[in-house]
Protein backbone atom coordinates (compact mmCIF):
# COMPACT_ATOMS: atom_id res chain seq x y z
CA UNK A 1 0.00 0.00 0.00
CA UNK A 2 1.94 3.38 -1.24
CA UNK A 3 1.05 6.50 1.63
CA UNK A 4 -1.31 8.50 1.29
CA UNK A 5 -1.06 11.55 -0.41
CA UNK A 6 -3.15 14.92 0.97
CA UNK A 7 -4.98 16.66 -2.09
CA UNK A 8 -3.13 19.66 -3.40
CA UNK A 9 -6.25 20.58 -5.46
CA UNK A 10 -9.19 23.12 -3.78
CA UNK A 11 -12.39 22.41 -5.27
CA UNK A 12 -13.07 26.11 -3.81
CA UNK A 13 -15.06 27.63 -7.36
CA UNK A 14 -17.65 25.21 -7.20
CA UNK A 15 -19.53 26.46 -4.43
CA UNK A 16 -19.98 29.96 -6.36
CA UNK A 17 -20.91 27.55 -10.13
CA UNK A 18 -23.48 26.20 -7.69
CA UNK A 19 -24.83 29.55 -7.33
CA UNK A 20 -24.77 30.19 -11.22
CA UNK A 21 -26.50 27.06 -11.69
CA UNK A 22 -29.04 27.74 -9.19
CA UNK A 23 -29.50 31.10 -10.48
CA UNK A 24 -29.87 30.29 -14.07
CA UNK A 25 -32.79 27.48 -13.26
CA UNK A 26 -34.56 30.02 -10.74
CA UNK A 27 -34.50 32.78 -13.78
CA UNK A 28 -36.09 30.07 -16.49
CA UNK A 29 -38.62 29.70 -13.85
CA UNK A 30 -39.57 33.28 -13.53
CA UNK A 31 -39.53 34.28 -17.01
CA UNK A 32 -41.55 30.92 -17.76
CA UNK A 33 -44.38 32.56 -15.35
CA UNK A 34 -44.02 35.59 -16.62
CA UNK A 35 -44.82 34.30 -20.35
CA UNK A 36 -41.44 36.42 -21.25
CA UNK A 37 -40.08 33.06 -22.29
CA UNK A 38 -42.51 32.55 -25.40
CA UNK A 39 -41.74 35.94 -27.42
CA UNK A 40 -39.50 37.33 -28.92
CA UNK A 41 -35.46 36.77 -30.12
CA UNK A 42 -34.48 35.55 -26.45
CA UNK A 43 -36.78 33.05 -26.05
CA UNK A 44 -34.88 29.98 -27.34
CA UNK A 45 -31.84 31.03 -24.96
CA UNK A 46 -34.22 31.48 -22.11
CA UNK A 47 -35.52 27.67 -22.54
CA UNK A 48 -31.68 26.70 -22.42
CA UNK A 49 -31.13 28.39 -18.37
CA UNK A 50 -33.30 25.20 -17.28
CA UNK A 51 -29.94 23.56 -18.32
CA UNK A 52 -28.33 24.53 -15.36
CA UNK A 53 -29.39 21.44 -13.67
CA UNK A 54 -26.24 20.08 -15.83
CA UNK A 55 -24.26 21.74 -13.98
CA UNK A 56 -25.05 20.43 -10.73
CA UNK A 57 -25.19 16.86 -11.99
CA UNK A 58 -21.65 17.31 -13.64
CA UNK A 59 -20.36 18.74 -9.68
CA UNK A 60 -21.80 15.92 -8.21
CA UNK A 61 -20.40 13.52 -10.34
CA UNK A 62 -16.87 15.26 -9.57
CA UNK A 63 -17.11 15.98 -6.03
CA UNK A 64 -18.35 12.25 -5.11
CA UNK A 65 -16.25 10.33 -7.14
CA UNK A 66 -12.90 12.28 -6.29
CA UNK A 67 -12.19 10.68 -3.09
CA UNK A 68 -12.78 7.21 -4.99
CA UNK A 69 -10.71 8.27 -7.51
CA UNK A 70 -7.72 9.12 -5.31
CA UNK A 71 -8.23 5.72 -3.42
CA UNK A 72 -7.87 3.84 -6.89
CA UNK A 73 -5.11 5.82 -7.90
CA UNK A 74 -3.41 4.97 -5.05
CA UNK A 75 -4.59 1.51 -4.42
CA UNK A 76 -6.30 1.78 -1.15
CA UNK A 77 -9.58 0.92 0.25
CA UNK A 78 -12.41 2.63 -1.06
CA UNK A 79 -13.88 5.01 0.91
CA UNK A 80 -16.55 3.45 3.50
CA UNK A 81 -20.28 3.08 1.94
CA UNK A 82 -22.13 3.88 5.20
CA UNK A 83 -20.34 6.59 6.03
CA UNK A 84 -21.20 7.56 2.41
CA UNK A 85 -24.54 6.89 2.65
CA UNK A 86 -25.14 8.76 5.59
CA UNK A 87 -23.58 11.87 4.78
CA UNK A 88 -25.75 11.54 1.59
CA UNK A 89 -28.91 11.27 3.42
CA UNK A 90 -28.20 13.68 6.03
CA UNK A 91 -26.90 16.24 3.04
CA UNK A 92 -30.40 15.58 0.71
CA UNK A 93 -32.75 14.70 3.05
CA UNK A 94 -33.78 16.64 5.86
CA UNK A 95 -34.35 19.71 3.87
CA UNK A 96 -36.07 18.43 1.06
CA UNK A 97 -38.54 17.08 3.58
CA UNK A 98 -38.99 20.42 5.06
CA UNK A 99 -39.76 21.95 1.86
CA UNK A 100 -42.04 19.27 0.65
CA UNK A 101 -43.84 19.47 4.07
CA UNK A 102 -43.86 23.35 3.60
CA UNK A 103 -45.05 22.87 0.06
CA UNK A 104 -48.04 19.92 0.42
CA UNK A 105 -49.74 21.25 3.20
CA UNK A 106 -49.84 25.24 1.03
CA UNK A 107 -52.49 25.71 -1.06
CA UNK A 108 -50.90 24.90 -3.95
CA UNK A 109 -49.78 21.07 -3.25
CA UNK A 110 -52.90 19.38 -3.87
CA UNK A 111 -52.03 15.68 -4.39
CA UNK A 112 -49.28 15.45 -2.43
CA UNK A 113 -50.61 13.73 1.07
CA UNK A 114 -52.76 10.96 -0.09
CA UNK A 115 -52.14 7.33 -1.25
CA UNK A 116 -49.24 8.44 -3.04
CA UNK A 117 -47.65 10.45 -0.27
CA UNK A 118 -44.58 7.88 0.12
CA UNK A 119 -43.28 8.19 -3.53
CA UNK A 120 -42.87 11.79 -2.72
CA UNK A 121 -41.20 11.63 0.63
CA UNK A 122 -38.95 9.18 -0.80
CA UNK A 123 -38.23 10.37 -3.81
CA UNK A 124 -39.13 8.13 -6.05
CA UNK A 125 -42.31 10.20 -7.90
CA UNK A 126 -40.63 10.10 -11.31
CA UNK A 127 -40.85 6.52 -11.98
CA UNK A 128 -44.67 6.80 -12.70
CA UNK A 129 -46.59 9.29 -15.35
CA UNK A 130 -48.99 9.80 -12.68
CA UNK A 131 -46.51 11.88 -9.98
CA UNK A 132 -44.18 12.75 -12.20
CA UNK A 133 -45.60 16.18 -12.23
CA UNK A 134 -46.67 16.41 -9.27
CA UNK A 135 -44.98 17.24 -6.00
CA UNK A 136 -42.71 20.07 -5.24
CA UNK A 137 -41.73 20.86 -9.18
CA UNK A 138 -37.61 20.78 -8.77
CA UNK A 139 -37.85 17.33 -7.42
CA UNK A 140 -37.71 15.33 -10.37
CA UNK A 141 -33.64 15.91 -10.31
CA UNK A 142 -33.25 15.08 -6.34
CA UNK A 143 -34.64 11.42 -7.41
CA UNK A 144 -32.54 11.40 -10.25
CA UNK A 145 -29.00 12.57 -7.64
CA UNK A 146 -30.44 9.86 -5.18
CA UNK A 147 -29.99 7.52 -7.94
CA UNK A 148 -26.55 8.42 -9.02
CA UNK A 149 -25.93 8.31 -4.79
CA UNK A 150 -26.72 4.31 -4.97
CA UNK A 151 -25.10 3.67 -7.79
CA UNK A 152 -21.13 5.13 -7.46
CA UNK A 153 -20.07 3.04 -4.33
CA UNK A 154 -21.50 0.15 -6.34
CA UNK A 155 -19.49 1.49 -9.48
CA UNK A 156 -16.26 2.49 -7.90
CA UNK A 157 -16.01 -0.72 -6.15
CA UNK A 158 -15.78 -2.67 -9.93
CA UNK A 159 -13.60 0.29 -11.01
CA UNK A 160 -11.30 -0.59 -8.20
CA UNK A 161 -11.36 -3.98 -8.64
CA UNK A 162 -10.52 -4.14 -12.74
CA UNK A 163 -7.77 -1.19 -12.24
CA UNK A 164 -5.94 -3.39 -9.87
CA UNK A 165 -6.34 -6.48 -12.40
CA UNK A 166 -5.95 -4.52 -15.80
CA UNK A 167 -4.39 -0.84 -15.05
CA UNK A 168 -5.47 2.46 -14.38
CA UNK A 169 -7.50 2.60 -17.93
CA UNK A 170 -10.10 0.85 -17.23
CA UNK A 171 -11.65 2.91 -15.17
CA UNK A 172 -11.34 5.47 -18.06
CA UNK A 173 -13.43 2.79 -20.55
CA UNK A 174 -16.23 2.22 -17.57
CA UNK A 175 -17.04 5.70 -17.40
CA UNK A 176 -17.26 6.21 -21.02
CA UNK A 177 -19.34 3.09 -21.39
CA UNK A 178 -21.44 4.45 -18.87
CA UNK A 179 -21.69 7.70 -20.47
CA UNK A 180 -22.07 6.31 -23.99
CA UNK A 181 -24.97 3.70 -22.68
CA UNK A 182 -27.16 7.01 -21.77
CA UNK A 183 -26.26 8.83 -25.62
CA UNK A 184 -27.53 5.22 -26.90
CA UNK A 185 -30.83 5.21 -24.85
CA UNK A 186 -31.65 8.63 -25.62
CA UNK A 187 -30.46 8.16 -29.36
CA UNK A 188 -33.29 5.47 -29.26
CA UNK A 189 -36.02 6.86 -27.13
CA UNK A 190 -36.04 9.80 -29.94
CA UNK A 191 -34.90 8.26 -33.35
CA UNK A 192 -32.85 11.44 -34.41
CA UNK A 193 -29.83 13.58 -33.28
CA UNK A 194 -32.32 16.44 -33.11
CA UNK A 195 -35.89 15.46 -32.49
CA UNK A 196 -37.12 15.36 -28.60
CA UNK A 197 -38.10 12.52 -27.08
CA UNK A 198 -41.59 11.66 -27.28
CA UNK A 199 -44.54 8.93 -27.21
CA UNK A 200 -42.04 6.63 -25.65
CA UNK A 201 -39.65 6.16 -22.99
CA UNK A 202 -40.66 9.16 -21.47
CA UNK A 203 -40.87 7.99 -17.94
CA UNK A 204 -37.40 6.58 -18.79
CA UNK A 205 -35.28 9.11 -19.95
CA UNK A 206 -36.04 11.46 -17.20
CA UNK A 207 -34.31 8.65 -15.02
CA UNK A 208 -30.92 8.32 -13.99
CA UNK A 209 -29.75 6.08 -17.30
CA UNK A 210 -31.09 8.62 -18.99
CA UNK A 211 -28.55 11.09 -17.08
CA UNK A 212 -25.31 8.92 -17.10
CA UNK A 213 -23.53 11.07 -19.45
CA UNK A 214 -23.49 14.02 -17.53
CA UNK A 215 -22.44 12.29 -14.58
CA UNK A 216 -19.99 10.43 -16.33
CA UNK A 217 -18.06 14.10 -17.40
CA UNK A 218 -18.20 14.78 -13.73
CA UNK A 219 -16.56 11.44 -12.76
CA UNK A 220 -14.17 11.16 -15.51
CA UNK A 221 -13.00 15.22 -13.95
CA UNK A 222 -12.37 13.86 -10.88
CA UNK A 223 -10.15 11.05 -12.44
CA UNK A 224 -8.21 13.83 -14.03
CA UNK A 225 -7.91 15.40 -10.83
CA UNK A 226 -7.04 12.82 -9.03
CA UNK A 227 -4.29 12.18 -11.85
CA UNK A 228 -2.78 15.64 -11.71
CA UNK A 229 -2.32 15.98 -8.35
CA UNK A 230 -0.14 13.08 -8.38
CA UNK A 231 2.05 14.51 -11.43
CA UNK A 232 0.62 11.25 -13.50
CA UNK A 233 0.24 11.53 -17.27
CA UNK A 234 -3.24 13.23 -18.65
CA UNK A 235 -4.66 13.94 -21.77
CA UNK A 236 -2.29 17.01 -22.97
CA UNK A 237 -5.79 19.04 -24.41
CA UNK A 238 -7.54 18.34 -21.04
CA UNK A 239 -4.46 19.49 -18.87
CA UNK A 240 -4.14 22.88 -21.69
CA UNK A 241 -7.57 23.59 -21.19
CA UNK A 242 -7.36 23.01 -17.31
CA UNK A 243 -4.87 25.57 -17.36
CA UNK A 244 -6.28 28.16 -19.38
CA UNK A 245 -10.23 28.76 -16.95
CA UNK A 246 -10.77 31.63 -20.24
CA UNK A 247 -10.70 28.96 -22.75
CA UNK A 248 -13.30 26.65 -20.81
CA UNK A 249 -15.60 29.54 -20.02
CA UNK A 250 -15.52 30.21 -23.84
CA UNK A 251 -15.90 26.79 -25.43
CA UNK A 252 -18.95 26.53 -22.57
CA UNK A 253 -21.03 29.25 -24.09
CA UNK A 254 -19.72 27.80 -27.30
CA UNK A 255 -21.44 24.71 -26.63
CA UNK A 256 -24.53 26.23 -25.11
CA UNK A 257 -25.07 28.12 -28.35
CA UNK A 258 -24.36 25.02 -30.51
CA UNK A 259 -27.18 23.40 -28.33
CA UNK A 260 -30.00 26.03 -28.69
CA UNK A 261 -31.02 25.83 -32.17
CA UNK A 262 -32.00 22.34 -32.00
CA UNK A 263 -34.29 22.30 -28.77
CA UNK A 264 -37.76 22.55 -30.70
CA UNK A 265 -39.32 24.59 -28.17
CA UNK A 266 -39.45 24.85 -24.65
CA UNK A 267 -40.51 21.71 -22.78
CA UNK A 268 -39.36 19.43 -19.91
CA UNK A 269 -35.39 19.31 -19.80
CA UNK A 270 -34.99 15.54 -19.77
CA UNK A 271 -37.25 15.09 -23.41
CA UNK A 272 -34.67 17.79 -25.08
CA UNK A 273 -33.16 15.84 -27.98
CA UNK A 274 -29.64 14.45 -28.49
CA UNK A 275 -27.87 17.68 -29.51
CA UNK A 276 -29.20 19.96 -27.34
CA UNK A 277 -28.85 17.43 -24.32
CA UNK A 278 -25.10 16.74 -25.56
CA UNK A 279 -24.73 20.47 -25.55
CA UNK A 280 -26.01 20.88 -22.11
CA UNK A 281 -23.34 18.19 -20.53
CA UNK A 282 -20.24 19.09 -23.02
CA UNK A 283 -20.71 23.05 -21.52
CA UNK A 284 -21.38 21.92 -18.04
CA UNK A 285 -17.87 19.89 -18.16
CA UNK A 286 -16.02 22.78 -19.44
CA UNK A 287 -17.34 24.75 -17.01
CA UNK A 288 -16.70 22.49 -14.30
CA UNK A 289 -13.47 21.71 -15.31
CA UNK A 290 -12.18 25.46 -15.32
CA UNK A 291 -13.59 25.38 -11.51
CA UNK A 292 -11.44 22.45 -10.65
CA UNK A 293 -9.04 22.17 -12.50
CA UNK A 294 -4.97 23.41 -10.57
CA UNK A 295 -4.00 26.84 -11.08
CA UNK A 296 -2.11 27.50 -13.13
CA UNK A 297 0.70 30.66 -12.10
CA UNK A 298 0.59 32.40 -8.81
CA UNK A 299 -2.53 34.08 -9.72
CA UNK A 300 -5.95 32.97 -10.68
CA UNK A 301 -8.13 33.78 -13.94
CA UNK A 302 -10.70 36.58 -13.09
CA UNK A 303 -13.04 34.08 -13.84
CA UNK A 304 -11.94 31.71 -11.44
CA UNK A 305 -11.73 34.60 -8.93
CA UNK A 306 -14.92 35.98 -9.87
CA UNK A 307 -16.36 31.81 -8.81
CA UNK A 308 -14.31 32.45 -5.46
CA UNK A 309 -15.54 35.58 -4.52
CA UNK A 310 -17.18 35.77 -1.00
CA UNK A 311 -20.76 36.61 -1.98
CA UNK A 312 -20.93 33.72 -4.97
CA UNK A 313 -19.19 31.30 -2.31
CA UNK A 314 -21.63 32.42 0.18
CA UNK A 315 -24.54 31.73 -2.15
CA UNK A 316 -23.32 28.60 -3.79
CA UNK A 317 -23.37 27.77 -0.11
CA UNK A 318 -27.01 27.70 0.55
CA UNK A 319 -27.87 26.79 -2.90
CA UNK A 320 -29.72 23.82 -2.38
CA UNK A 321 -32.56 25.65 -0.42
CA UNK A 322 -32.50 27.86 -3.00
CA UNK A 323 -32.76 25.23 -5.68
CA UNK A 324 -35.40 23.76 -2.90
CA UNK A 325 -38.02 26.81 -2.40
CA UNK A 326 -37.77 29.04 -5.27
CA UNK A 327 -40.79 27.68 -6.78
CA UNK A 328 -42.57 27.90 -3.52
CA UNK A 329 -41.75 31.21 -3.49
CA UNK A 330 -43.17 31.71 -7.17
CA UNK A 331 -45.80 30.56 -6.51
CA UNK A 332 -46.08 32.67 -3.44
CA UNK A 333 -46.12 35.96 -5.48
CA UNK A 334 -47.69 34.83 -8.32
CA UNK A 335 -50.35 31.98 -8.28
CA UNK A 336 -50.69 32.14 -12.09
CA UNK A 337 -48.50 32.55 -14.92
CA UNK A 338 -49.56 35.85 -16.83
CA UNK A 339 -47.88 38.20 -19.23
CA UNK A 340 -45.45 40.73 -18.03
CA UNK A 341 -43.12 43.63 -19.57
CA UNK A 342 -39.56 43.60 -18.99
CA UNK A 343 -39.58 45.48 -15.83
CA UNK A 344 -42.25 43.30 -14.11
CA UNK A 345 -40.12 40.23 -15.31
CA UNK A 346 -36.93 41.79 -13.53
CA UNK A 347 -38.97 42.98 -10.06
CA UNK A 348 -40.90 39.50 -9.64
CA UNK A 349 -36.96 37.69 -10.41
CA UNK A 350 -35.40 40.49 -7.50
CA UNK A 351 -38.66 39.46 -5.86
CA UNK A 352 -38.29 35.58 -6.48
CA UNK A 353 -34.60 35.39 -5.89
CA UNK A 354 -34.84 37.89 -2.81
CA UNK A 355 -37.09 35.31 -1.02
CA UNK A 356 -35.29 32.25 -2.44
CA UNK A 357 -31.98 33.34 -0.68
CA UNK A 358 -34.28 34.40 2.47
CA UNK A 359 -35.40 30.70 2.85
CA UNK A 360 -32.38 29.19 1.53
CA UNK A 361 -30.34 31.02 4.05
CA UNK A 362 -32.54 29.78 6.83
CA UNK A 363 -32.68 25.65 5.42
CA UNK A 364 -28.74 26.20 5.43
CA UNK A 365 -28.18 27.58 9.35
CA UNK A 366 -31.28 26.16 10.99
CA UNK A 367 -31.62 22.69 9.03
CA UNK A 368 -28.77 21.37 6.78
CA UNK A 369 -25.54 22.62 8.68
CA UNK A 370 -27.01 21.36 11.90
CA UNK A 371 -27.69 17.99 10.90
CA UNK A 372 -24.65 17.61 9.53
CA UNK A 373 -22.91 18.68 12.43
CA UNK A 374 -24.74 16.57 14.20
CA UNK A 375 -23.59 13.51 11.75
CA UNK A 376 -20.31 14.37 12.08
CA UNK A 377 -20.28 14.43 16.41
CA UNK A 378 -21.84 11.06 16.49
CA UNK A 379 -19.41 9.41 14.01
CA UNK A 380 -16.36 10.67 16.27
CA UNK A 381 -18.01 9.61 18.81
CA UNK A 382 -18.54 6.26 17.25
CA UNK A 383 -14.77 6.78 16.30
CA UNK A 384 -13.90 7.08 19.97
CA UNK A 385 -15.52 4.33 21.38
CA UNK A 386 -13.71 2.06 18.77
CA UNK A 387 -10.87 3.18 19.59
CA UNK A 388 -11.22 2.92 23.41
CA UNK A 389 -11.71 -0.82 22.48
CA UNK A 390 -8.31 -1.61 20.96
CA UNK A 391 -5.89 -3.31 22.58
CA UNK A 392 -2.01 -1.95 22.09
CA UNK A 393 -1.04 -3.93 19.31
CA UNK A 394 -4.43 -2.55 17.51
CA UNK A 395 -3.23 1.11 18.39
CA UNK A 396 0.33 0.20 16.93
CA UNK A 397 -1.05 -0.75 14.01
CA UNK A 398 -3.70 1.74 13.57
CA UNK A 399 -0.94 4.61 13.86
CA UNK A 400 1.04 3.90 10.54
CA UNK A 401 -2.33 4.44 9.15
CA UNK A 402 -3.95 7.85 7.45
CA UNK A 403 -6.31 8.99 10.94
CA UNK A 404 -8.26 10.56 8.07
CA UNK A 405 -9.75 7.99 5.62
CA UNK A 406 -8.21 5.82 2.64
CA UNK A 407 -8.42 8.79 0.27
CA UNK A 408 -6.56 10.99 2.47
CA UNK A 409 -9.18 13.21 2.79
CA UNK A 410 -11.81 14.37 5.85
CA UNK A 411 -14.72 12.06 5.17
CA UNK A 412 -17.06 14.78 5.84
CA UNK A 413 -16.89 16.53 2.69
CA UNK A 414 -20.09 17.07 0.93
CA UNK A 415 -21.57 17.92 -2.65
């Protein structure tokens, strides 16, 4: 077993994408109630802000994976699944309950309690036409994240197990099976690059296989992470780009454009067709990958700088009660979509965002930090108390070992 190595690479921009990508989704949601989203030579872009759900699937898909990827790459044990799994729960859970509460017993939630009630609660309303819809509206991608949550323990575990038998490459090949697997469903489900997905499959590709690609660009950044901070050869147009946050930023909005003409309308972000879903990944990894990616010289690119600023960080922060009760808010404000000018479109967004950072502030202090804290104090406690019970030849052992985890990171990092 080589020694661990401590990460030299801060994942600190993500927490202020996280507030771009919240952003973008709250704004398609107020200019979709304000019918500002059906007029005019800004209306196809305005259908493509939805896509910043992308983003958040291509972060998670980095963030999780990485300490996997370091324990591969250094031929460790994996990370521990229940610790995992509870820092999952405690990270998704608790809040989204809250707003779901919140949200079914408004007067907006009708539906919600009643035979169906446990779908909701446990996320698990997309897998039938008859809830999909239903529910607190943002939803639909939580069940989709819980999936992904199951399925990478499960994934890096066969990962580990063929790198050790075959080399490091292998894990490269799995993820772009994986990734390739959901380009061939979709291809399928829709019969064209272009067309959206319709008729059939569409219970299906709102699921996670329909999702694997953009996952897949998350994981297969952390791999290259993982690989550069150990000075191990990359792809020499990956570690260029990585290098060079301008470039990424630009071939992002590049592929965001590229995606727009061929959306057909607006409609619900998993039915988009190949292209445009292609699009929304390819610019999410770029963007992700200029967040994550080493600097490069003693100072950062402004736009790197601009991710790490205090107030983005701050926001990225509480994001996911953002992401959580912006639509609760929207509907707050304004029960029913109607028409608006420009200026009524940008006071109901100050309006909608205003609130959204209100409650999203208070899930964050009063609901997700706490439990978390709380998850962290009972597994050192838990900690303790196993090590109270070993005997002196344990504690000999146990000190040529990492005291953090076999990644050689704090286990408590979180998504």
């Amino acid at each position: 077993m080589s020694p661990a190595r401590a990460p030299t690479t801060r994942l600190t921009g993500l927490d202020g994408l996280r507030a771009l990508a919240a952003t973008t989704v709250l704004t398609y949601h107020v200019v979709l109630f304000s019918r500002f989203a059906f007029a005019g030579r800004f209306a196809a872009p305005l259908w493509e802000l939805k896509g910043g759900v992308a983003i958040f699937f291509v972060i998670s898909g980095a963030v999780l994976y990485l300490p996997f990827a370091r324990a591969i790459r250094d031929r460790e044990p994996l990370p521990d699944w229940r610790a995992y799994a509870g820092r999952r729960v405690a990270r998704i859970v608790p809040a989204y309950w809250l707003a779901l509460t919140v949200f079914a017993l408004g007067p907006f939630a009708a539906g919600v309690v009643g035979p169906r009630v446990l779908s909701y609660y446990g996320l698990s309303q997309i897998y039938s036409s008859s809830t999909l819809f239903t529910g607190l509206g943002v939803a639909w991608s939580l069940c989709v994240e819980v999936s992904f949550y199951a399925l990478l323990p499960l994934f890096a575990y066969g990962a580990s197990r063929l790198s050790r038998r075959r080399g490091p490459r292998v894990q490269v090949a799995l993820i772009a099976l994986a990734g390739l697997s959901s380009i061939i469903l979709r291809s399928a489900l829709s019969g064209s690059l272009t067309a959206p997905i319709a008729n059939r499959g569409l219970t299906l590709s709102v699921a996670l296989p329909g999702f694997l690609d953009w996952f897949a660009i998350g994981v297969g950044l952390a791999v290259f992470v993982a690989a550069r901070e150990a000075d191990l050869d990359c792809p020499r147009a990956l570690v260029a780009l990585g290098g060079r946050p301008r470039w990424c930023l630009v071939l992002a909005l590049l592929a965001f454009g590229l995606g727009t003409p061929f959306q057909h309308g607006d409609m619900f972000l998993p039915w988009y067709g190949l292209l445009t879903h292609v699009a929304l990944g390819v610019g999410s990894g770029f963007l992700v990958l200029a967040a994550i990616a080493p600097d490069r010289g003693p100072r950062p690119s402004l736009w790197v700088r601009v991710l790490r600023g205090s107030v983005l960080t701050w926001v990225g922060t509480i994001s996911y009660g953002i992401y959580l009760w912006h639509l609760v808010v929207l509907e707050l404000i304004s029960r029913e979509p109607h028409a608006r000018t420009f200026i009524g479109v940008l006071l109901l967004w100050l309006a909608v965002l205003g609130g959204a950072i209100v409650l999203g502030a208070a899930s964050w202090y009063l609901v997700e930090r706490p439990v978390q804290h709380a998850l962290r104090r009972a597994n050192g406690a838990r900690g303790a108390r196993a090590r109270g019970r070993m005997t002196e030849v344990d504690v000999s052992v146990q000190s040529t070992l990492d005291p953090l985890n076999s990644s050689g990171v704090p286990v408590d990092h979180l998504a």
